[in-house]
Protein backbone atom coordinates (compact mmCIF):
# COMPACT_ATOMS: atom_id res chain seq x y z
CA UNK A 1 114.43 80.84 120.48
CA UNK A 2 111.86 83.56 120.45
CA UNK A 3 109.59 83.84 117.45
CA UNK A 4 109.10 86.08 114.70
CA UNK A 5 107.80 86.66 111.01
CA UNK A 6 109.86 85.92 108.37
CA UNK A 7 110.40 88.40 105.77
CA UNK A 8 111.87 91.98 106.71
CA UNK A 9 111.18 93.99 109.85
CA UNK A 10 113.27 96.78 111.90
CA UNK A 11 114.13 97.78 114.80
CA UNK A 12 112.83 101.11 115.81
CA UNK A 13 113.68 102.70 119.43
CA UNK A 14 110.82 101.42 121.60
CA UNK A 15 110.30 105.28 123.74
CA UNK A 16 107.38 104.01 125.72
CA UNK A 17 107.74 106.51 128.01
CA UNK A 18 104.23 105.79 129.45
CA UNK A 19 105.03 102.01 129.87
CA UNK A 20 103.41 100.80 133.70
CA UNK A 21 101.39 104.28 134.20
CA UNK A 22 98.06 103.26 135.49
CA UNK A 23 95.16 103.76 133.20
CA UNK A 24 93.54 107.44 133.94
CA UNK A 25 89.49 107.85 133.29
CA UNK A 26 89.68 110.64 131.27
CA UNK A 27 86.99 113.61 132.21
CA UNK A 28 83.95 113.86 130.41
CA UNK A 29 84.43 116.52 127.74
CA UNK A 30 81.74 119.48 127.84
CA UNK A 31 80.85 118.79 124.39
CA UNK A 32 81.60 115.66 122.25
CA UNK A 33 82.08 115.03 118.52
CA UNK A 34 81.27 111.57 117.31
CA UNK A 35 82.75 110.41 113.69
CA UNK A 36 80.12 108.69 111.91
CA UNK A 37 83.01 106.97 109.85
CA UNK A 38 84.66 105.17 112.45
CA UNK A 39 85.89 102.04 110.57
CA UNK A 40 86.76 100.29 107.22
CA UNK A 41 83.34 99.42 104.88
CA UNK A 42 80.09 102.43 104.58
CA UNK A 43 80.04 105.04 107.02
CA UNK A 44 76.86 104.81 109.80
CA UNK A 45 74.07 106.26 109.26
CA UNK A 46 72.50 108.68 112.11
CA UNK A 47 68.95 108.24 113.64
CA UNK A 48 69.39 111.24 115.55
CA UNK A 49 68.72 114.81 114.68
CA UNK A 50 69.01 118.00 116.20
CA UNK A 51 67.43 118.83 119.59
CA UNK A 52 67.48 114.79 120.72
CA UNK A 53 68.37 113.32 123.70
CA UNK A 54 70.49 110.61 124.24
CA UNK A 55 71.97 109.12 127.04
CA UNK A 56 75.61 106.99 127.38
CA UNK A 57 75.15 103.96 125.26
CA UNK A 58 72.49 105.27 122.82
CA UNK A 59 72.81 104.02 118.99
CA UNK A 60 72.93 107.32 117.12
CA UNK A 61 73.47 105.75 114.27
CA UNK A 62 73.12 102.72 112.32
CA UNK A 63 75.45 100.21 109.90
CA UNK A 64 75.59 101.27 106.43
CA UNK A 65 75.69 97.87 105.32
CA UNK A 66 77.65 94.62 106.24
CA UNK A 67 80.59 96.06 106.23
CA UNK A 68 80.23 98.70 108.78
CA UNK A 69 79.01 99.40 112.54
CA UNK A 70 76.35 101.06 114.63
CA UNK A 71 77.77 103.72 116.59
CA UNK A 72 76.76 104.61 120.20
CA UNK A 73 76.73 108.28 122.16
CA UNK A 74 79.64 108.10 124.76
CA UNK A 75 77.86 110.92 126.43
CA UNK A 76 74.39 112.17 128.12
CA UNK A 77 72.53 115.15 126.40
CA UNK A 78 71.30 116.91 123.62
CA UNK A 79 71.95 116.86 119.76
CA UNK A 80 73.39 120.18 118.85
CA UNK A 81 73.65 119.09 115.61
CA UNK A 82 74.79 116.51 112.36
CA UNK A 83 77.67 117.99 110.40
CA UNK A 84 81.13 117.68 109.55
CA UNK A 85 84.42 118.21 111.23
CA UNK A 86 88.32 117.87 110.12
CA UNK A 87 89.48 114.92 111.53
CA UNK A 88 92.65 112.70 112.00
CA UNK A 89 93.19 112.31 108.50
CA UNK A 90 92.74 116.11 107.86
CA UNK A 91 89.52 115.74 105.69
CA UNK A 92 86.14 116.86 106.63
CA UNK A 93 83.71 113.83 107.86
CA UNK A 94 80.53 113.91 108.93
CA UNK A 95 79.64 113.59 112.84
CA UNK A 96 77.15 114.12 115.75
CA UNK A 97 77.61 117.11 117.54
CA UNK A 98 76.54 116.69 120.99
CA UNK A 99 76.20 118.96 124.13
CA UNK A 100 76.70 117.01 127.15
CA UNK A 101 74.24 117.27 130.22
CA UNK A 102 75.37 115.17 133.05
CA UNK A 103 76.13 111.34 132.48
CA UNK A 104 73.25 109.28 132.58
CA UNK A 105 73.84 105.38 130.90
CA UNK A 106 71.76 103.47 129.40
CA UNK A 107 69.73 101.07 131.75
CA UNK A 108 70.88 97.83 129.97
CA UNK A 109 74.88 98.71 130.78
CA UNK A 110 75.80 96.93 133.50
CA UNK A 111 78.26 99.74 135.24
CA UNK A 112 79.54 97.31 137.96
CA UNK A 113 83.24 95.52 137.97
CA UNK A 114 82.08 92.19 139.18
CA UNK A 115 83.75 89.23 136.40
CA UNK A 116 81.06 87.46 134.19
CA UNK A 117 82.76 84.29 133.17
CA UNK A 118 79.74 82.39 132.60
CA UNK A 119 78.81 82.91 128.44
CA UNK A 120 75.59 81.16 127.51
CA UNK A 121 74.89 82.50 124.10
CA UNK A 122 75.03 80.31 120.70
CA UNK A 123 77.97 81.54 118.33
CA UNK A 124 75.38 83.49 116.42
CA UNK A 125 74.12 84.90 119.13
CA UNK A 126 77.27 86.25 120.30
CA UNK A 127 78.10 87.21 117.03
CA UNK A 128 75.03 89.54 116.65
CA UNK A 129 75.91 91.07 120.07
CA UNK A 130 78.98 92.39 118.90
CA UNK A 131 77.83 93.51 115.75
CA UNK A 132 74.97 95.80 117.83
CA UNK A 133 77.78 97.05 119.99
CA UNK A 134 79.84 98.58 117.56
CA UNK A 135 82.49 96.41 117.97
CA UNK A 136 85.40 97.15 115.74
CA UNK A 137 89.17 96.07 115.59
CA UNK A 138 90.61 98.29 117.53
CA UNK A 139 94.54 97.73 116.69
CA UNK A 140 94.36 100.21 113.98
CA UNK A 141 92.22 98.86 110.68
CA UNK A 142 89.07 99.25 112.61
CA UNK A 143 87.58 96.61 110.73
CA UNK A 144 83.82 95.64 111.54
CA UNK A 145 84.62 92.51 114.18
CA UNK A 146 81.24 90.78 113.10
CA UNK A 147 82.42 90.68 110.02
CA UNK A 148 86.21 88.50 110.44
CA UNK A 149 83.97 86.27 113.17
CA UNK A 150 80.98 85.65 110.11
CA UNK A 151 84.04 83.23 107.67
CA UNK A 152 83.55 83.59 103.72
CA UNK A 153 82.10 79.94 102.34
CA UNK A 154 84.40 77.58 101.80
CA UNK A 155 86.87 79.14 105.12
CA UNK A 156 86.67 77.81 108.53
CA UNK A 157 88.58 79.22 111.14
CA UNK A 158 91.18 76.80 112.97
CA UNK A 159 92.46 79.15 115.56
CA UNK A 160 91.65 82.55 117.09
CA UNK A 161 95.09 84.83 117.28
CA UNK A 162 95.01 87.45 119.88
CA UNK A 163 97.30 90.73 118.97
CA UNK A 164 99.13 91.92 122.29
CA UNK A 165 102.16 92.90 120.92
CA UNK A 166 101.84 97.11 120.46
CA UNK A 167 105.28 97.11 117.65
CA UNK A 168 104.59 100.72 117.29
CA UNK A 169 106.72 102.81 119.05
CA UNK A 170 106.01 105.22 122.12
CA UNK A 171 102.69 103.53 122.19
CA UNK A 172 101.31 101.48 125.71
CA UNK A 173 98.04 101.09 125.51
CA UNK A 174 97.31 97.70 125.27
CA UNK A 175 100.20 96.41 127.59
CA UNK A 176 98.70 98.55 129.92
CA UNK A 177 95.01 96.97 129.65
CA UNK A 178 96.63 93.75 129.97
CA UNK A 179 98.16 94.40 133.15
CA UNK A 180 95.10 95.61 134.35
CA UNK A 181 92.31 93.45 132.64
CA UNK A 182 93.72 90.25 132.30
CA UNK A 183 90.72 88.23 133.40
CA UNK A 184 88.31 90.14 131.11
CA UNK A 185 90.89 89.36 128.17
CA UNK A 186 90.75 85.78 128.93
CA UNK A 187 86.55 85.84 128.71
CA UNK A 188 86.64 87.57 126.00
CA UNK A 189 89.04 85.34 124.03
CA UNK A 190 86.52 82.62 125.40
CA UNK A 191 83.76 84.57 123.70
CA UNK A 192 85.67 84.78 120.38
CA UNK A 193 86.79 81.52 120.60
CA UNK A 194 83.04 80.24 120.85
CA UNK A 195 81.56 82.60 118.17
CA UNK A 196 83.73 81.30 115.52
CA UNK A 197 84.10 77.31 116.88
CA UNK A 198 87.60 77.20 117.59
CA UNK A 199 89.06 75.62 120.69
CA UNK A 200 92.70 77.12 120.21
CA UNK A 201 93.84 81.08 120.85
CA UNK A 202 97.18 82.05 120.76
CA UNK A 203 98.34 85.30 122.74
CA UNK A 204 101.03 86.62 120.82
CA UNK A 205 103.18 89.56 123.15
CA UNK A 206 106.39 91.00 122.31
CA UNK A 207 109.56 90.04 124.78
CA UNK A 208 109.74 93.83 126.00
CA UNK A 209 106.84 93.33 127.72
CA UNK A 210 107.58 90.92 130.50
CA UNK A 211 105.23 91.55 133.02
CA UNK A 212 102.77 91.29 130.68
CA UNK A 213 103.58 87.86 129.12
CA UNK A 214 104.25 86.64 133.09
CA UNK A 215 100.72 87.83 133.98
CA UNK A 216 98.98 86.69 130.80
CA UNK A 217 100.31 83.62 130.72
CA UNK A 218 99.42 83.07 134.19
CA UNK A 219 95.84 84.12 134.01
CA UNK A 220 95.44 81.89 131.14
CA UNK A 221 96.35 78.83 132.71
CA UNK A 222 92.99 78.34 133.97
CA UNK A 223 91.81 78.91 130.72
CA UNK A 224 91.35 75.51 128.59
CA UNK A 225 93.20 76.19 124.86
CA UNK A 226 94.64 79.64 125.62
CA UNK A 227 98.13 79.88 125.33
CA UNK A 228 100.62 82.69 125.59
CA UNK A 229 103.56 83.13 122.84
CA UNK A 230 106.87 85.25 123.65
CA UNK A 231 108.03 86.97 120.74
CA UNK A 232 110.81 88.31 119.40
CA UNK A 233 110.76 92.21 119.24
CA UNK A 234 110.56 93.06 115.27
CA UNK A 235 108.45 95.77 113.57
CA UNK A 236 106.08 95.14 112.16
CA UNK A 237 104.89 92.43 113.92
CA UNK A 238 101.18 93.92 115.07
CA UNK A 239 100.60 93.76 111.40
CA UNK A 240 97.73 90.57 111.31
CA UNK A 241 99.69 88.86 108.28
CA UNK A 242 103.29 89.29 110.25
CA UNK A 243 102.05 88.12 113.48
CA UNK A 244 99.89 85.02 111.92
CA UNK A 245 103.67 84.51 110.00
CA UNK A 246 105.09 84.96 113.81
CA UNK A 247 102.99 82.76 116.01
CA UNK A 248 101.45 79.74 113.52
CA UNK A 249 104.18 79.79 110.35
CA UNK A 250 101.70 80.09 108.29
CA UNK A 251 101.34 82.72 105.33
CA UNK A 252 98.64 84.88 104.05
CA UNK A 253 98.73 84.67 100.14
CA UNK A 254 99.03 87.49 98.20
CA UNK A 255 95.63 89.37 97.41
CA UNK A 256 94.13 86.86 99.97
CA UNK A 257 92.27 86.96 103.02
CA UNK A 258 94.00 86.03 106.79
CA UNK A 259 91.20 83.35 107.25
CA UNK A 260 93.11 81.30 104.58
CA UNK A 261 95.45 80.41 106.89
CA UNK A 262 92.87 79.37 109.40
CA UNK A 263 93.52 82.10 111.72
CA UNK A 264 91.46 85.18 112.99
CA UNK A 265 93.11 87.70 114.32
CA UNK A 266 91.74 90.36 117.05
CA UNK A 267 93.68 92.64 119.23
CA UNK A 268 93.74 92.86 123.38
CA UNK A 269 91.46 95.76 123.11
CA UNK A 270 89.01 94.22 120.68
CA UNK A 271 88.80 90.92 123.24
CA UNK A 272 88.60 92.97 125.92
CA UNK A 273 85.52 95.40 124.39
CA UNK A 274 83.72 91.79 123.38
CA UNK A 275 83.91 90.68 126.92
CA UNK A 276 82.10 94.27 127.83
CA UNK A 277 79.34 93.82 125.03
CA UNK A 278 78.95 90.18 125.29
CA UNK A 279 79.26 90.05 129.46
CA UNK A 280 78.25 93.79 130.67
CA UNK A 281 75.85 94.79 127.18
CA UNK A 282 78.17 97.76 126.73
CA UNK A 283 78.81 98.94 123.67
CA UNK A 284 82.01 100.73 122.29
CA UNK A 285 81.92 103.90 123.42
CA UNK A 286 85.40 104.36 125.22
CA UNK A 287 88.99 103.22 125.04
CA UNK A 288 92.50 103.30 126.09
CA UNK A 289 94.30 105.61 124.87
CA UNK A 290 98.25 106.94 125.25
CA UNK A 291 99.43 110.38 124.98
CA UNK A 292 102.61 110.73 125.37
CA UNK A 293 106.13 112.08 123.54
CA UNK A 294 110.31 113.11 125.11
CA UNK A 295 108.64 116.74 125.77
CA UNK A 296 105.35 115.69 126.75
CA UNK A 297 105.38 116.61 131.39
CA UNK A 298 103.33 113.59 132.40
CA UNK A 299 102.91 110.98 129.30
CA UNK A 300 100.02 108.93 130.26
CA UNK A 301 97.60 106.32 128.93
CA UNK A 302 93.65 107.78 129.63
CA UNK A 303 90.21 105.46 129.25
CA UNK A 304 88.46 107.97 127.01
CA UNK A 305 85.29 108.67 125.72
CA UNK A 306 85.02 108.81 121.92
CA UNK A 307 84.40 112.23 120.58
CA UNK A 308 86.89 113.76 123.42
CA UNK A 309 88.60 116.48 121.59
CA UNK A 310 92.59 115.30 121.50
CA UNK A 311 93.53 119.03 123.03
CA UNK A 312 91.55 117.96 126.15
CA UNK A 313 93.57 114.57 126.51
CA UNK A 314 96.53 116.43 125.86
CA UNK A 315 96.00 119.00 128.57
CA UNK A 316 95.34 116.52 130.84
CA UNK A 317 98.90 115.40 130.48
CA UNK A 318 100.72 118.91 131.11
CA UNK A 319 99.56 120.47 127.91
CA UNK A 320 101.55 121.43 124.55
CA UNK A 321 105.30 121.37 125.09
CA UNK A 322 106.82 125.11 124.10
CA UNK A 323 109.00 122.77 121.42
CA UNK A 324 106.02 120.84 119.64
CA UNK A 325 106.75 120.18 115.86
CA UNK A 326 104.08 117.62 115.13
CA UNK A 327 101.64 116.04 116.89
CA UNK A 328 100.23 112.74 115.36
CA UNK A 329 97.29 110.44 115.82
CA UNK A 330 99.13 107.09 116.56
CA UNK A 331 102.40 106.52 116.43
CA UNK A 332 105.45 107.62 114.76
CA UNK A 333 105.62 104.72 112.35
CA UNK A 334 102.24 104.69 110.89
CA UNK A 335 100.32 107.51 112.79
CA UNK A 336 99.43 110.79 110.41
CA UNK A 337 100.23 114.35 111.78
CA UNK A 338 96.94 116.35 112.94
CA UNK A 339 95.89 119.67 111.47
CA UNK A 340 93.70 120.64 114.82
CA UNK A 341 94.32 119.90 117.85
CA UNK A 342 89.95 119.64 118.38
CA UNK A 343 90.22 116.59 116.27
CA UNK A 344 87.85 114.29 118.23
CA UNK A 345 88.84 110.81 119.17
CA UNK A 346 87.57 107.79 117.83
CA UNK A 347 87.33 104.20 118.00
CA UNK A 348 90.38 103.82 116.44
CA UNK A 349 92.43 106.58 118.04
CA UNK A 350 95.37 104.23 119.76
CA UNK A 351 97.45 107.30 120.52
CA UNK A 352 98.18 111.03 120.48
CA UNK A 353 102.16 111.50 120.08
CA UNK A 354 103.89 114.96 120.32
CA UNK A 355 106.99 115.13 118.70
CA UNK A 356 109.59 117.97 119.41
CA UNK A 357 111.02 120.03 116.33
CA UNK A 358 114.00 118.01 116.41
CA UNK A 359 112.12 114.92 115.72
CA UNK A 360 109.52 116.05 113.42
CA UNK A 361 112.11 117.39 110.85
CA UNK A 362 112.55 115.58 107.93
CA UNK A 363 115.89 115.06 106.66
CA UNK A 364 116.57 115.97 103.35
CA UNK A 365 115.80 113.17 100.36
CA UNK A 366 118.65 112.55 98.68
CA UNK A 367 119.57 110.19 95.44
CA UNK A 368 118.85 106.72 95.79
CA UNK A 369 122.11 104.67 96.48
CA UNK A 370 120.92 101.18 95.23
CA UNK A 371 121.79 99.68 98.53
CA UNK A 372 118.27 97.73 98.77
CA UNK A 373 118.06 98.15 102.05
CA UNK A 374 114.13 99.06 101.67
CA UNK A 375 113.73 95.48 99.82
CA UNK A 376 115.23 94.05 102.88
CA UNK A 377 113.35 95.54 105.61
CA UNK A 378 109.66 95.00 103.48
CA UNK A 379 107.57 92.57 105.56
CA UNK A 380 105.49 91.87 102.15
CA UNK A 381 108.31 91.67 100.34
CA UNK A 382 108.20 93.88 97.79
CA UNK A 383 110.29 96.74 96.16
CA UNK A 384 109.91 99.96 97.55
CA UNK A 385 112.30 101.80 95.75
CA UNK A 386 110.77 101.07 92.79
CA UNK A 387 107.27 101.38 93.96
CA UNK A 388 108.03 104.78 94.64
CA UNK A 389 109.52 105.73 91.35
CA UNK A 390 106.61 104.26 89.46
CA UNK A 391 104.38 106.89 91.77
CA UNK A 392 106.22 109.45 90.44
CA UNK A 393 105.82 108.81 87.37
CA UNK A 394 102.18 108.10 87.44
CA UNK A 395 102.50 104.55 86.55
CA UNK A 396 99.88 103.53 88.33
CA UNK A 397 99.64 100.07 86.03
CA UNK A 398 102.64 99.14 86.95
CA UNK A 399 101.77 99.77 90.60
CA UNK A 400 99.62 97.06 90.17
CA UNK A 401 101.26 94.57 88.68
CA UNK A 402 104.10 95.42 91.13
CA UNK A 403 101.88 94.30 94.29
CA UNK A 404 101.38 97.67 95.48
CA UNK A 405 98.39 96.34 97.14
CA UNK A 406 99.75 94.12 99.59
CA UNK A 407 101.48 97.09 101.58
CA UNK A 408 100.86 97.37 104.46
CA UNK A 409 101.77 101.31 105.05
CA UNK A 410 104.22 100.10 108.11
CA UNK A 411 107.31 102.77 106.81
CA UNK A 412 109.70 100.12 107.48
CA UNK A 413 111.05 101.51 104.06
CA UNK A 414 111.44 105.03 104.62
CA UNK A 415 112.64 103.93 108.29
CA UNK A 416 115.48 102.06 106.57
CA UNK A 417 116.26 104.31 103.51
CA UNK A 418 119.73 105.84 104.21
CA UNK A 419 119.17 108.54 101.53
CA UNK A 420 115.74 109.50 103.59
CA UNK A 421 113.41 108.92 100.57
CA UNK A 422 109.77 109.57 101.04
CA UNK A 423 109.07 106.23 100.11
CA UNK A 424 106.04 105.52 102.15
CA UNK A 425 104.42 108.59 101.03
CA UNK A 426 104.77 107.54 97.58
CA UNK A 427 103.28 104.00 98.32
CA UNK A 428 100.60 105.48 100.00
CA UNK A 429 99.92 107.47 96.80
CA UNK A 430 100.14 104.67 94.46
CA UNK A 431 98.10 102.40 96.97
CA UNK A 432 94.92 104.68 96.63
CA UNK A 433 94.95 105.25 92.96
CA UNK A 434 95.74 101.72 92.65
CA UNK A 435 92.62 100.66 94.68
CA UNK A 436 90.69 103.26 93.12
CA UNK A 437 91.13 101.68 89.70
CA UNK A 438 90.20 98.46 91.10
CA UNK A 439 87.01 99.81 92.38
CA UNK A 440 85.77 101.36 89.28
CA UNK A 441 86.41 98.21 87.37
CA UNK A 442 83.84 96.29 89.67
């Protein structure tokens, strides 16, 4: 019997439409805009200024503490300048403005596809590589990869737990990287599994993906302690508390960290960027990512620079259906709905969907029936319904008490709710006053 978590979940079409289309290299873009807030913790800092040039691979700007990463042109040229643009989340951030002049790398990158297996480096060492490259989690948190491989005192990790299974729907990047980087996967699981002293990685892939599981499990055969798990398809299960619930049986406490189970948990993508920093001195600079949607002419999944506006990716695959109602960074599940389509990628930019009218059109919220079928369907379990009432009321106390915390923002509420209740908005809003109270008490 397949394995899964064990609280909630749903079952959401799976419309990956781009499923077995080869990755694309995207073109350069003319001019590229580079987030300087490209992960969870402080925002880099840039050490760049107008009228520099940089090449592919040059640090423009620096970690704004532990919690954070350096960030690294994906493009050759010239500083145009440091300001701020609107991006995914519809906000202005700060960036690097860059016009692009060719594409000249770095010396240190090696360019070639020749396999490095052979990893000399202590654990620290490796660990410090990854922090200089940028290296982020690139499943959706984008949270500083250094940081989960450096263990709070008093944690050890038992296991390393590598993320393959893409639950979100419409989405194909990673099964697509798998099927075509296998062998750099498997290194770079090596590499992880040596920078935090483990000798055990689990592989954990959903059973709608095969060829994927048949290959992995394949490749890592010749890989001593790597293992492959089927699981069962269930949404949420990319979530890093579901899937260490999935593959170990283990659970994260509330309020606690995933390293209390023993586990850390990195996605395909992550693994496969470590084996480019560790084995090739690459830093993160490009990834996979799907554009795709029922209207969309040619849904495909595109290796990308970061800073490539999304309307050039988007082109690329036939351009914007005559029917377009929304088009979202991500997917439909957790993915938020773009302002401007000249919203630059970044390191976390999985996926650009475009949804037709029909699809993007919420259904009216009516009264809640009391059927509970949001309780059910919580992977954390807690009580949306109520959640969401206490958000409209501004009980933002309550919130608190209530565990508003542990969501995880997957939707698997609203997904469920039969009366079409914006419950996930509502979470969302009591989630960030909730966290903001917690910060000012510190």
């Amino acid at each position: 019997m397949l394995k899964t978590f064990s609280i909630g979940g749903v079952h959401p079409h799976d419309n990956k439409l781009s499923a077995k289309q080869p990755i694309i290299i995207a073109d350069v873009p003319a001019k590229a805009v580079i987030l300087l807030g490209q992960h969870i913790g402080a925002p880099a800092k840039p050490v760049v200024k107008k009228g520099d040039i940089v090449k592919v691979g040059t640090m423009i700007a620096e970690a704004g503490g532990f919690v954070s990463a350096p960030i690294h042109s994906s493009v050759s040229g010239k500083v145009a300048k440091v300001d701020s643009i609107i991006d995914a989340s519809g906000y202005p951030k700060p960036a690097i403005f860059i016009d692009v002049e060719g594409d000249e790398w770095e010396e240190s990158i090696d360019k070639s596809t020749t396999l490095v297996k052979e990893c000399n480096l202590s654990s620290e060492e490796i660990v410090k590589k990854i922090s200089n490259a940028g290296i982020v989690g690139l499943g959706g948190a984008c949270f500083p990869t250094h940081v989960k491989l450096s263990p709070p005192p008093g944690t050890k990790a038992e296991c390393i737990i590598i993320n393959g299974v893409e639950c979100e729907p419409y989405l194909t990047a990673d099964h697509q990287l798998m099927l075509e980087h296998a062998e750099e996967i498997m290194v770079g699981i090596n590499i992880l599994m040596k920078a935090v002293k483990v000798n055990k990685a689990f592989i954990g892939i959903e059973n709608n993906k095969p060829d994927a599981i048949a290959l992995m499990t394949k490749v890592a055969s010749s890989y001593a302690g790597i293992s492959v798990v089927p699981l069962k398809v269930q949404y949420p299960q990319g979530g890093e508390k579901q899937l260490i619930d999935a593959v170990i049986s283990r659970q994260v406490p509330s309020g606690g960290l995933p390293i209390a189970t023993g586990a850390v948990v990195q996605n395909v993508g992550t693994a496969y960027a470590v084996y480019e920093a560790v084995q090739k001195n690459k830093p993160l600079f490009e990834r996979v990512i799907t554009v795709t949607g029922k209207s969309v002419v040619k849904p495909s999944n595109f290796l990308a620079r970061i800073g490539t506006p999304m309307q050039q990716l988007i082109d690329a695959c036939g351009g914007l259906p005559e029917d377009t109602g929304k088009v979202i960074s991500g997917g439909p599940m957790m993915g938020k709905a773009i302002t401007s389509m000249d919203v630059p990628t970044a390191k976390g930019s999985s996926g650009i969907l475009i949804m037709n009218k029909k699809e993007a059109k919420r259904s009216e919220a009516k009264s809640c029936i009391r059927c509970a079928k949001c309780v059910g369907a919580c992977p954390m379990g807690l009580e949306p319904y109520l959640l969401s009432v206490l958000a409209e009321k501004g009980d933002f106390e309550r919130m608190e008490t209530e565990r508003i915390m542990d969501c995880i923002e997957c939707g698997s509420c609203q997904f469920t709710c039969p009366a079409k209740l914006p419950l996930l908005d509502y979470c969302r809003l009591g989630k960030s006053k909730v966290g903001a109270m917690i910060r000012s008490r510190k």
